[in-house]
Every structure is written in structure tokens, then in C-alpha cells.
C-alpha atoms as a PDB file:
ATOM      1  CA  UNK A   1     -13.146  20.793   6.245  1.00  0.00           C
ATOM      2  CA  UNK A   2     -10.118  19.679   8.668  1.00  0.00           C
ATOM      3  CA  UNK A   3     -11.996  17.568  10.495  1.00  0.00           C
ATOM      4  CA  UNK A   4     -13.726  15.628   7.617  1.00  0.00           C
ATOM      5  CA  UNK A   5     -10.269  14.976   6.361  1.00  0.00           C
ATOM      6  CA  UNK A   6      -8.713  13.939   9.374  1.00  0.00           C
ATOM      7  CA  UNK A   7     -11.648  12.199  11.063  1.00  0.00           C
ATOM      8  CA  UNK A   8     -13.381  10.667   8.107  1.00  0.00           C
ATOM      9  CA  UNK A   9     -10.961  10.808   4.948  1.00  0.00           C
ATOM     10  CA  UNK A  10      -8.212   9.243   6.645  1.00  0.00           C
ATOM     11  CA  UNK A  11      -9.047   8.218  10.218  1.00  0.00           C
ATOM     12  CA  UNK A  12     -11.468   5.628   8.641  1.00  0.00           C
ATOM     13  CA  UNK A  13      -9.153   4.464   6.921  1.00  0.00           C
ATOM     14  CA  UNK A  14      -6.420   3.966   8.680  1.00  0.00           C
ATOM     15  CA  UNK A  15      -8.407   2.434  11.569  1.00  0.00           C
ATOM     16  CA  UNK A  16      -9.452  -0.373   9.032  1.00  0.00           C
ATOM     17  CA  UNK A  17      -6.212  -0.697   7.730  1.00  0.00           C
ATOM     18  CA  UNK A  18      -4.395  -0.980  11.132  1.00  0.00           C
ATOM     19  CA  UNK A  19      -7.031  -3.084  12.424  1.00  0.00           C
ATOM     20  CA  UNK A  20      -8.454  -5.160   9.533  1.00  0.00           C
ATOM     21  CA  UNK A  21     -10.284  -7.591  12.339  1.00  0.00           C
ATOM     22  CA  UNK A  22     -12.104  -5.065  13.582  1.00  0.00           C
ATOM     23  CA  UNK A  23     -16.105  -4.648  12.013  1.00  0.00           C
ATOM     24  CA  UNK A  24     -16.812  -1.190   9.893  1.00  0.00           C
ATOM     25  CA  UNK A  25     -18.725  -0.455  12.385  1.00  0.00           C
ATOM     26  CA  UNK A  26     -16.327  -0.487  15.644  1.00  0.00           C
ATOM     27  CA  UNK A  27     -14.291   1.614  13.429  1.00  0.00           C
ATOM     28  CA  UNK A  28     -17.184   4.541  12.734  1.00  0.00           C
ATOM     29  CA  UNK A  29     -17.547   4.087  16.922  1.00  0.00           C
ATOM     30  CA  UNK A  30     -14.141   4.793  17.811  1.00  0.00           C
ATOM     31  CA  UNK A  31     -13.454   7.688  15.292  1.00  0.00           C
ATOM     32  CA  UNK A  32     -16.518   8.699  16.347  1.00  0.00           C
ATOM     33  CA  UNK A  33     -15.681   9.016  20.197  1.00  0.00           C
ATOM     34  CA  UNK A  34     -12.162  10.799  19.104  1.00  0.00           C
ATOM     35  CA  UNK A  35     -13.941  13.331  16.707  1.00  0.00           C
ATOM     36  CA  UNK A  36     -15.813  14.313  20.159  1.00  0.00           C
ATOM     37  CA  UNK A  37     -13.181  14.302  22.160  1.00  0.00           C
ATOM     38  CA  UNK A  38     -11.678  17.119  19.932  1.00  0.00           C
ATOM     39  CA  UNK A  39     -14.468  18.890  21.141  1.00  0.00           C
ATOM     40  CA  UNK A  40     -14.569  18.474  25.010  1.00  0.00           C
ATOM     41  CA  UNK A  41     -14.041  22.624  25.590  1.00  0.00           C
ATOM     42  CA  UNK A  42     -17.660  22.486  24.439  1.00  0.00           C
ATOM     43  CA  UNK A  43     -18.728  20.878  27.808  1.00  0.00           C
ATOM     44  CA  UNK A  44     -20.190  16.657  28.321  1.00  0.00           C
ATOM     45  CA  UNK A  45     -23.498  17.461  26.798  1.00  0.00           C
ATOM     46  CA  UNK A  46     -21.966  18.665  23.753  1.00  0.00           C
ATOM     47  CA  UNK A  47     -19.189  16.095  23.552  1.00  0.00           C
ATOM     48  CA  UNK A  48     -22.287  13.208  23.592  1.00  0.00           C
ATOM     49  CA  UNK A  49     -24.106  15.020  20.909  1.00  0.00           C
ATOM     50  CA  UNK A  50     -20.532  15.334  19.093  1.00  0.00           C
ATOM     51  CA  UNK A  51     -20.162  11.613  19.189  1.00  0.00           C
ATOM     52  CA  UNK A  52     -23.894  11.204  17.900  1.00  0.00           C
ATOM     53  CA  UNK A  53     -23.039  13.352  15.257  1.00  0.00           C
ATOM     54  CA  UNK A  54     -19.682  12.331  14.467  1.00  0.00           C
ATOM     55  CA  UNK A  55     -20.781   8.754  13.942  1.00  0.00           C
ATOM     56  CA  UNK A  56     -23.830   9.626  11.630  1.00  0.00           C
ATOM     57  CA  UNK A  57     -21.327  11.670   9.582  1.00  0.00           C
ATOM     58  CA  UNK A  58     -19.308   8.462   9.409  1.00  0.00           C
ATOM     59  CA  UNK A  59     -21.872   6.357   8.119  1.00  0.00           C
ATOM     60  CA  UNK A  60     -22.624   9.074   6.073  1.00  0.00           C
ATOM     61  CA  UNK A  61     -18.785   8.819   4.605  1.00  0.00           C
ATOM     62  CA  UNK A  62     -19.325   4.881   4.049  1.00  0.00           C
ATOM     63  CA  UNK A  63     -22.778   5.439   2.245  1.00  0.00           C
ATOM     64  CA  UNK A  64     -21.536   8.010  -0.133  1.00  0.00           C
ATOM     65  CA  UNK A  65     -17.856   6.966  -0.344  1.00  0.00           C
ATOM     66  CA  UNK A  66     -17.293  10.632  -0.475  1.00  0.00           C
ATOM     67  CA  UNK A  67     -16.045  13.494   2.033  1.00  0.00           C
ATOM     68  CA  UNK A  68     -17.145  16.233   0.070  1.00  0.00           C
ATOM     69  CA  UNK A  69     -21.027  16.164   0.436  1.00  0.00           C
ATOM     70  CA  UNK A  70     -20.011  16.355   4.245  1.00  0.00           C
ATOM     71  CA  UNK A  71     -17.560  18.953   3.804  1.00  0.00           C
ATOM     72  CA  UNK A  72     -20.745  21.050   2.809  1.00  0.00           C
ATOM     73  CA  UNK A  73     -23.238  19.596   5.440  1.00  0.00           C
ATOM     74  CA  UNK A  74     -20.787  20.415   7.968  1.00  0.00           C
ATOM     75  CA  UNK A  75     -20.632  23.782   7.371  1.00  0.00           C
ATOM     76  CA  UNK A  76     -24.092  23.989   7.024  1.00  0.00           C
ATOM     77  CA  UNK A  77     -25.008  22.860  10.470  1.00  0.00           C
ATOM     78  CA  UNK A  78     -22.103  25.094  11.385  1.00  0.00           C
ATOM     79  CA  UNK A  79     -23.031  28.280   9.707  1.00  0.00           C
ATOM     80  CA  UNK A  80     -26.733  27.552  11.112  1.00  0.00           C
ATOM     81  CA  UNK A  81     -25.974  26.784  14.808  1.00  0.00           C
ATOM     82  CA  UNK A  82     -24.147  30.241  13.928  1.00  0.00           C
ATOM     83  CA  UNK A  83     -27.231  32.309  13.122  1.00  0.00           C
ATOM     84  CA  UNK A  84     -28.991  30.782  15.841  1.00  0.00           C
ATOM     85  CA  UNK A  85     -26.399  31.853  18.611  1.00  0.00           C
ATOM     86  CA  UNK A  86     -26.417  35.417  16.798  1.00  0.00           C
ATOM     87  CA  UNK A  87     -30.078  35.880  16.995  1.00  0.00           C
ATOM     88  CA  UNK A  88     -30.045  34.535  20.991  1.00  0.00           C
ATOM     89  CA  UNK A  89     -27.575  37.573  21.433  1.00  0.00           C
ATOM     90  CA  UNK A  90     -29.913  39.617  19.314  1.00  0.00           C
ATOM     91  CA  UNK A  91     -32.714  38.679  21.553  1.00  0.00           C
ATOM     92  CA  UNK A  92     -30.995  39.127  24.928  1.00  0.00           C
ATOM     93  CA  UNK A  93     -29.578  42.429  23.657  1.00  0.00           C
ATOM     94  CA  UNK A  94     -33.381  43.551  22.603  1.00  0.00           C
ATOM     95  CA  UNK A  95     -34.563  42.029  26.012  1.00  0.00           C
ATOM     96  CA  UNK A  96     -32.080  44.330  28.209  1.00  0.00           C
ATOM     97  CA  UNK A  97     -32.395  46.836  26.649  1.00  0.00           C
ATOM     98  CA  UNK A  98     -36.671  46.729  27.276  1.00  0.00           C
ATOM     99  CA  UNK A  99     -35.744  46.214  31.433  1.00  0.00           C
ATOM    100  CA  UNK A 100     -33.456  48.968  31.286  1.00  0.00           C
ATOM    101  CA  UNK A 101     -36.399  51.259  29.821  1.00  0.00           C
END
């Protein structure tokens, strides 16, 4: 939820407002590239996907004029890439244990 209001509710926004020369698009790019960068203890691969993500959020934001739709899609792909870490521990738990027997 932070990061939708800092990175899309008013990052956009002041970018555009600061910078009124500059297209929408350079905008979504740059807050884009600092959403990511918020994220760089996730290693490079994840800071590129980050950036990927972070600027089809953005254009998301334009398109809907709205931050709370991608409040909730957030924590969706949050709460999923969740579960999915959970059941890789599940199965490397269930895997050492069937070596150990």
C-alpha cells in the first residue's frame, strides 16, 4: 500500500508537475527505475523484473486514474509469490526428509 502511494499516487505526480516538459511516459520510466531501486536487496534479476513491473503498474495508475485497484493487485501478486515460496520450503522440507530415510 506504501509503495502505491509513494511511487504511483504521488511520485507521478510530482514528476509531471516538477517537470511539465517531460512526456507521461519518461515519467512512468523514471518512477519506474526508482520503485526498483527500492528493491535492490532482492538481487539485479529481481530489480529488472521490479522495473518491468513497476512501470506496468504505472500505466496501470494512468489507465484507471486510480491507486486502489493496484493497492489490491499488489498484494495479490504479493500474497501469491508468498504461497509459492511456502510450498518450495514445503517441498524441500518433504524432499530431506525422503534422503534422510
Amino acid at each position: 500500500m506504501t509503495e502505491e502511494i509513494i511511487y504511483r499516487g504521488f511520485l507521478i505526480y510530482a514528476l509531471s508537475q516538477l517537470f511539465p516538459d517531460f512526456s507521461i511516459w519518461f515519467v512512468l520510466i523514471i518512477s519506474s527505475i526508482l520503485f526498483s531501486l527500492a528493491h535492490t536487496y532482492q538481487g539485479f534479476p529481481n530489480v529488472i523484473r521490479t522495473t518491468i513491473f513497476g512501470f506496468f503498474i504505472a500505466v496501470l495508475y494512468i489507465g484507471l486514474g486510480s491507486i486502489i485497484p493496484l493497492i489490491l493487485f499488489h498484494f495479490l501478486v504479493d500474497y501469491i509469490a508468498k504461497i509459492g515460496e511456502i510450498s518450495e520450503e514445503k517441498a524441500e522440507s518433504f524432499q530431506s526428509i525422503n534422503k534422510n530415510l
